[in-house]
N, C-alpha and C. Protein backbone atom coordinates (compact mmCIF):
# COMPACT_ATOMS: atom_id res chain seq x y z
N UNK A 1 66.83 97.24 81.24
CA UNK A 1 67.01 98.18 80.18
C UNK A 1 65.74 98.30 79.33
N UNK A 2 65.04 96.93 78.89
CA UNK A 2 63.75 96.97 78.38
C UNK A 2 62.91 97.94 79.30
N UNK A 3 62.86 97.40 80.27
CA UNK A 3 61.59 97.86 81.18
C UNK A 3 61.80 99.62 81.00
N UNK A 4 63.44 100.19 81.19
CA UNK A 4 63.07 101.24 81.00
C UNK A 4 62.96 102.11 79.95
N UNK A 5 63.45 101.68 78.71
CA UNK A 5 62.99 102.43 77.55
C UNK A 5 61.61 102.26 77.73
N UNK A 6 60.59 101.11 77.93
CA UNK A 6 58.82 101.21 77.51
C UNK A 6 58.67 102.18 78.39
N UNK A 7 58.76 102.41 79.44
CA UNK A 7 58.58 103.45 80.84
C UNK A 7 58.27 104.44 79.68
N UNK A 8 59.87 105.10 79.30
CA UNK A 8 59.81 106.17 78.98
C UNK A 8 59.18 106.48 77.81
N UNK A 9 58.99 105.48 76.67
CA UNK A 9 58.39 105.84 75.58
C UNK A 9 56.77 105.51 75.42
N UNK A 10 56.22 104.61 76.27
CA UNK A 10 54.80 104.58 76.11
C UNK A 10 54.35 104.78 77.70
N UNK A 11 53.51 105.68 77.75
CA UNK A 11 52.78 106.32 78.56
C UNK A 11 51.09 105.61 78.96
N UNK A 12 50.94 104.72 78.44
CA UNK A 12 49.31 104.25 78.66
C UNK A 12 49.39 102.33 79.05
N UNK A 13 48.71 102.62 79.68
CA UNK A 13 48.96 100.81 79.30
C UNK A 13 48.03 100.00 78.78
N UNK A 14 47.03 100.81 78.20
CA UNK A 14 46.41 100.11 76.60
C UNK A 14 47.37 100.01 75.91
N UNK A 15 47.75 101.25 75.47
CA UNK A 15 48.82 101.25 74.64
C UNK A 15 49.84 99.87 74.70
N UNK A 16 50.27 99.79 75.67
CA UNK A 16 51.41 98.58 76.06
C UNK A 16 50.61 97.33 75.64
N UNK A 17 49.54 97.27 76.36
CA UNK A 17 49.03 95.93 76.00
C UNK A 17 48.12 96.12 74.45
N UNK A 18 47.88 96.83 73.53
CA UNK A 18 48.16 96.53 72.28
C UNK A 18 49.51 96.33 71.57
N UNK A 19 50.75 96.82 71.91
CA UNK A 19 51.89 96.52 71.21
C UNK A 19 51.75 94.88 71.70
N UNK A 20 51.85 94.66 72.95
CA UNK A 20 52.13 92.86 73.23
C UNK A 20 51.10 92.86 72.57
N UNK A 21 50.26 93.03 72.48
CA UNK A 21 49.11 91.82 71.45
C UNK A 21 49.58 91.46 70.32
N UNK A 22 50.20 92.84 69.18
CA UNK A 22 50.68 92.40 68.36
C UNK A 22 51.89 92.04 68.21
N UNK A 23 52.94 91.93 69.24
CA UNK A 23 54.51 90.77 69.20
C UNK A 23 53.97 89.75 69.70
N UNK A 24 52.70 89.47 70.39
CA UNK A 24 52.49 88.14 70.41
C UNK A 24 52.20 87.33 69.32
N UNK A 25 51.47 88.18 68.72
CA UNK A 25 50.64 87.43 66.90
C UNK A 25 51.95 87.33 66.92
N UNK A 26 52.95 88.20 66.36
CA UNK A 26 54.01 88.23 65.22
C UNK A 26 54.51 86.84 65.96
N UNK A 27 55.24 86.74 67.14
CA UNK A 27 55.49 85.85 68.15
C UNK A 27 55.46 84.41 67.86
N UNK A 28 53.93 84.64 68.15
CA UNK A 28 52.85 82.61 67.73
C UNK A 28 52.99 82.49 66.44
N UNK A 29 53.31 83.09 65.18
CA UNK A 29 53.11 82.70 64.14
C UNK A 29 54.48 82.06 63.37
N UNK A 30 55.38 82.74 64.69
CA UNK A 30 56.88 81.98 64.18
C UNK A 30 57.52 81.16 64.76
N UNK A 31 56.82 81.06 66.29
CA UNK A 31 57.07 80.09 67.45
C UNK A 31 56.21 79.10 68.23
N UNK A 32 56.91 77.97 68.53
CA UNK A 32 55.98 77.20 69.39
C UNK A 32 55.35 78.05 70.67
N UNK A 33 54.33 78.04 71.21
CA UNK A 33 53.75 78.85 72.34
C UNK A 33 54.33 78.70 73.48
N UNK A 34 54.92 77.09 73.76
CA UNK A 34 55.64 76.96 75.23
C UNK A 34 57.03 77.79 74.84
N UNK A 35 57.38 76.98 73.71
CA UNK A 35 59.08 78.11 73.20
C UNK A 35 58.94 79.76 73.93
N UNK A 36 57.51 80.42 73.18
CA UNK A 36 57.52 81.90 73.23
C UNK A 36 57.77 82.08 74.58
N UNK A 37 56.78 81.52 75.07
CA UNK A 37 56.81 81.71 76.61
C UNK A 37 57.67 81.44 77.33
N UNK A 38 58.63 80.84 77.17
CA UNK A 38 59.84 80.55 78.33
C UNK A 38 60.46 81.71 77.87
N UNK A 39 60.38 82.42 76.42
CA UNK A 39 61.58 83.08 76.09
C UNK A 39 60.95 84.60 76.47
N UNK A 40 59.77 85.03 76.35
CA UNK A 40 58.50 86.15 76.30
C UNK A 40 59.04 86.54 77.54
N UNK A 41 58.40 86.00 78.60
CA UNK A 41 57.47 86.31 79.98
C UNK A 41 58.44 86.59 81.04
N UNK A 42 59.76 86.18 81.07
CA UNK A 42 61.09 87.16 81.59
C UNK A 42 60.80 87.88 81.47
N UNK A 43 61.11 88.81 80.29
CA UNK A 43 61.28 90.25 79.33
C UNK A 43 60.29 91.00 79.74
N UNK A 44 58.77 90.36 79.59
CA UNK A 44 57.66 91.15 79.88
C UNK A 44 56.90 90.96 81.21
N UNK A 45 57.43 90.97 81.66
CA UNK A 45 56.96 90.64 83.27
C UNK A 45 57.09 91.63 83.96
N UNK A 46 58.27 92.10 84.28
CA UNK A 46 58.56 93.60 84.89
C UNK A 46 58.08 94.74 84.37
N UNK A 47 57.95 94.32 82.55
CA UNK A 47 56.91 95.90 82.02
C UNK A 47 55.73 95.74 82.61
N UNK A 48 54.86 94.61 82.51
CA UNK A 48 54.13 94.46 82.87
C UNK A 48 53.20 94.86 84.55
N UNK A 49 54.45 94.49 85.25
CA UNK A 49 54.30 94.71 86.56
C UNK A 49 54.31 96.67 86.84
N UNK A 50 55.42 96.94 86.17
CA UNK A 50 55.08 98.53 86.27
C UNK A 50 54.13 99.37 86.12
N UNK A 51 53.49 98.71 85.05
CA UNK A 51 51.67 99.47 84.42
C UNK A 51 50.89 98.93 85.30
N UNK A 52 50.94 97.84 86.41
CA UNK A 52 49.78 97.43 86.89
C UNK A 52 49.23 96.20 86.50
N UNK A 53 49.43 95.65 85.61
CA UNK A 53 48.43 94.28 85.35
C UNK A 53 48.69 93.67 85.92
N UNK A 54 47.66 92.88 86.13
CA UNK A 54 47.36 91.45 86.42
C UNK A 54 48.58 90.57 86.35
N UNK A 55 49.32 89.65 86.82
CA UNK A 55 50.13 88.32 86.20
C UNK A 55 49.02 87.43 85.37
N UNK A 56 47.40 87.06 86.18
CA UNK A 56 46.66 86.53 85.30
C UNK A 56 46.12 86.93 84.05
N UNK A 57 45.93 88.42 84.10
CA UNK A 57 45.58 88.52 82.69
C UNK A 57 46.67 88.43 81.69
N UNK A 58 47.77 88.72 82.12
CA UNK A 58 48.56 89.05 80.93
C UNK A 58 49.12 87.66 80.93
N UNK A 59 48.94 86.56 81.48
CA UNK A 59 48.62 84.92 81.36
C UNK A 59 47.94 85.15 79.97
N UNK A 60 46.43 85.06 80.30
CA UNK A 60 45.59 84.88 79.51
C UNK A 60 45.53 85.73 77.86
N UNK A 61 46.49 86.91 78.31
CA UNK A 61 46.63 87.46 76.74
C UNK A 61 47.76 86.48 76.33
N UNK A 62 48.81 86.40 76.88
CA UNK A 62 49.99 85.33 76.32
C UNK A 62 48.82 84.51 75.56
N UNK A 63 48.74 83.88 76.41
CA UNK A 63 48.10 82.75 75.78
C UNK A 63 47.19 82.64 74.40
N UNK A 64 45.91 83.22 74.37
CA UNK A 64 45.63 83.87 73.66
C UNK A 64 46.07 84.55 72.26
N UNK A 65 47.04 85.30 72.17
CA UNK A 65 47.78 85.59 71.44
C UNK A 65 48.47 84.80 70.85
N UNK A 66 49.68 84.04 71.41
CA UNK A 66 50.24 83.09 71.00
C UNK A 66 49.38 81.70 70.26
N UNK A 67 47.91 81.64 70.38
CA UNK A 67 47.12 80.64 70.01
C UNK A 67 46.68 80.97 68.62
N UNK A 68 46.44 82.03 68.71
CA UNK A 68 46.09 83.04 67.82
C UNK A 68 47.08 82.77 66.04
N UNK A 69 48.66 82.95 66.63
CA UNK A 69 48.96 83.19 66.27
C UNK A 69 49.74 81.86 65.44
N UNK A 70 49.32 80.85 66.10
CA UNK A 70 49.46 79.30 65.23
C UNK A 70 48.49 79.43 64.21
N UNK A 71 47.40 80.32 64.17
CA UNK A 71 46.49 80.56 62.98
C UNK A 71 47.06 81.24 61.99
N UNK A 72 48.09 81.81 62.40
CA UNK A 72 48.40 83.34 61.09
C UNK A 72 49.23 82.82 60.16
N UNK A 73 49.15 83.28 59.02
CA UNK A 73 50.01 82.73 57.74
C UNK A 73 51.31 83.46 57.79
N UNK A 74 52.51 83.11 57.35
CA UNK A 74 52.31 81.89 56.54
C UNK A 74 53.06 80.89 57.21
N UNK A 75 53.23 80.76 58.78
CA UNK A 75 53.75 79.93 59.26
C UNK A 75 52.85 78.97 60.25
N UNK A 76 51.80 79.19 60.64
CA UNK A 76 50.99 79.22 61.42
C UNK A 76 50.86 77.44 61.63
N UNK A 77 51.09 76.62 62.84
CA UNK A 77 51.38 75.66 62.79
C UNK A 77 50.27 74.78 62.20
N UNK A 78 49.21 75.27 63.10
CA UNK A 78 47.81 74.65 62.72
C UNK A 78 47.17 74.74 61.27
N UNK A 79 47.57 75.84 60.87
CA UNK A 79 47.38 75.57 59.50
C UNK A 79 47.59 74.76 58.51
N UNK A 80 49.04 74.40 59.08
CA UNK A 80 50.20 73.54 57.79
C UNK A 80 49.91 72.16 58.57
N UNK A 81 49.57 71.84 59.79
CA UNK A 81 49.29 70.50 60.51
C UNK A 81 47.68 69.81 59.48
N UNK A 82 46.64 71.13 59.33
CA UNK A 82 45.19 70.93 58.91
C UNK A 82 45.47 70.63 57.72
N UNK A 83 45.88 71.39 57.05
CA UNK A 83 46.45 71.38 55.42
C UNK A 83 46.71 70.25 55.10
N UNK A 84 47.98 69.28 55.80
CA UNK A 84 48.46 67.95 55.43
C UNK A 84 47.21 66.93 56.09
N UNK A 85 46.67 67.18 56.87
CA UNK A 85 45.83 65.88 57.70
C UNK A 85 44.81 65.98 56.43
N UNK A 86 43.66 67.11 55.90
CA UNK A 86 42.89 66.98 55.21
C UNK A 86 43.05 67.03 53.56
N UNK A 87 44.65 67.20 53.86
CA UNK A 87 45.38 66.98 52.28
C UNK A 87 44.60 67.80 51.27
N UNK A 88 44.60 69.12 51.86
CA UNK A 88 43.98 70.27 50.94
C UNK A 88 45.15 71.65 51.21
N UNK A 89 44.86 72.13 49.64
CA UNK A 89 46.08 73.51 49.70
C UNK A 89 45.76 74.10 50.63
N UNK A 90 47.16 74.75 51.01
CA UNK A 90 46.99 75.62 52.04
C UNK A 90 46.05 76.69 51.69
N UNK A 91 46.15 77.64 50.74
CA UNK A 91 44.82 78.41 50.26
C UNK A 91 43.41 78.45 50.34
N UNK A 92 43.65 77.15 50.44
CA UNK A 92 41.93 76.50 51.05
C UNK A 92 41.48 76.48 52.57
N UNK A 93 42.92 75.87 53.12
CA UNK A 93 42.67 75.63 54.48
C UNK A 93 42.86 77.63 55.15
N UNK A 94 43.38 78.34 54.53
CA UNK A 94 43.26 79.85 54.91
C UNK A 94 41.75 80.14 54.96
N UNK A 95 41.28 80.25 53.61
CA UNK A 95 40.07 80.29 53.24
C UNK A 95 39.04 80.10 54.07
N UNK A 96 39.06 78.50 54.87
CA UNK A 96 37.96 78.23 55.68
C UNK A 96 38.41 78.51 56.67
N UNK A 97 39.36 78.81 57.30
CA UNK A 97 39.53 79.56 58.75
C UNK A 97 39.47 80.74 58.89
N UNK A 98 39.40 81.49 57.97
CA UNK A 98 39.62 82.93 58.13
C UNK A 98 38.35 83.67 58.70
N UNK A 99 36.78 83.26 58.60
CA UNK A 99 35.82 83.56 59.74
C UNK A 99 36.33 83.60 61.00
N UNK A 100 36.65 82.40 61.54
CA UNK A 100 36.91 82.35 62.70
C UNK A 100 38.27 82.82 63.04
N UNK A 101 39.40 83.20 62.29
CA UNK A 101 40.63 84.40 62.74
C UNK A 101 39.88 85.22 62.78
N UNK A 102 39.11 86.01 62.20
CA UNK A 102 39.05 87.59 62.39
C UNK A 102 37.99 87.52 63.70
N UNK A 103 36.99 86.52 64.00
CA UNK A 103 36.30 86.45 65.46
C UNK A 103 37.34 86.39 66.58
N UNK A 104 38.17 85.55 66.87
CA UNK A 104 39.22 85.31 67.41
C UNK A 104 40.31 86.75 67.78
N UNK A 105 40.86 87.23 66.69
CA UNK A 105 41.32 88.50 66.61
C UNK A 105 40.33 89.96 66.92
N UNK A 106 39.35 89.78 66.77
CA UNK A 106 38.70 91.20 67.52
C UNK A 106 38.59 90.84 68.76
N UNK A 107 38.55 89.47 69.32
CA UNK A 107 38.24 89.39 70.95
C UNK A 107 39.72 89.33 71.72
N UNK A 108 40.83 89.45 70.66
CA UNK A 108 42.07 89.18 71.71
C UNK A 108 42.63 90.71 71.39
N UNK A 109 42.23 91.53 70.59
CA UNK A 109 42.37 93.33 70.36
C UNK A 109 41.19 93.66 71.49
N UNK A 110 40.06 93.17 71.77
CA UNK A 110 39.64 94.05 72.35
C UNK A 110 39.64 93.86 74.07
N UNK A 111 40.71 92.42 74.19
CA UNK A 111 40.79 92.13 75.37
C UNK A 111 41.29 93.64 75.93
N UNK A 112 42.40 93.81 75.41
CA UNK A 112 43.13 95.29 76.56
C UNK A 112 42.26 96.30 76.84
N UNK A 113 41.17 96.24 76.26
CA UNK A 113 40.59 97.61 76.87
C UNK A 113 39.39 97.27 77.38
N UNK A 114 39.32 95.87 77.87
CA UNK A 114 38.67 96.04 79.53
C UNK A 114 38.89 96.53 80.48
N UNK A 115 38.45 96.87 81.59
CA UNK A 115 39.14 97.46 82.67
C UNK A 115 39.04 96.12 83.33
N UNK A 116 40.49 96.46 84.21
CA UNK A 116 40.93 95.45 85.33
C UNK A 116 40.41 95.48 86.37
């Protein structure tokens, strides 16, 4: 039923693989990554398979994404793990990661529009 509403409503498969990019962030930032993935990669496998990709790339965006997304506030595991180990506010520990989210995040947005 998934597979065929995306059919019919998105037409590109950039397109597709920017929406998964961003339910993956949303995804990693509220779930463990093995969790997402047992629960994800059913669901999106067959969309996936219809547009053509890769099983490996869209591996490597899972992944990716979901890594990503242990960075994002305000649940982000690694954050609240760094926060308590270096016993500094979370505000802080945002602060000094946030260079490296937005490096991180333009290379997993601009993964989809490589060609395969």
């Amino acid at each position: 039923m998934l597979t065929g509403w995306v059919t019919v409503n998105i037409h590109s498969k950039y397109v597709f693989l920017l929406l998964l990019n961003v339910v993956l962030l949303i995804k990693g930032s509220f779930m463990d990554v093995f969790s997402a993935i047992i629960v994800m990669v059913p669901l999106i496998r067959p969309i996936a398979m219809s547009f053509g990709i890769d099983p490996v790339q869209m591996g490597v965006i899972f992944l990716a994404n979901l890594e990503l997304g242990y960075l994002t506030p305000p649940i982000g595991m690694n954050l609240c793990l760094s926060a308590y180990r270096f016993r500094q506010p979370m505000v802080a520990v945002y602060r000094a990661t946030l260079p490296f989210y937005l490096i991180l995040l333009a290379g997993c947005c601009s993964s989809p529009m490589c060609p395969s």
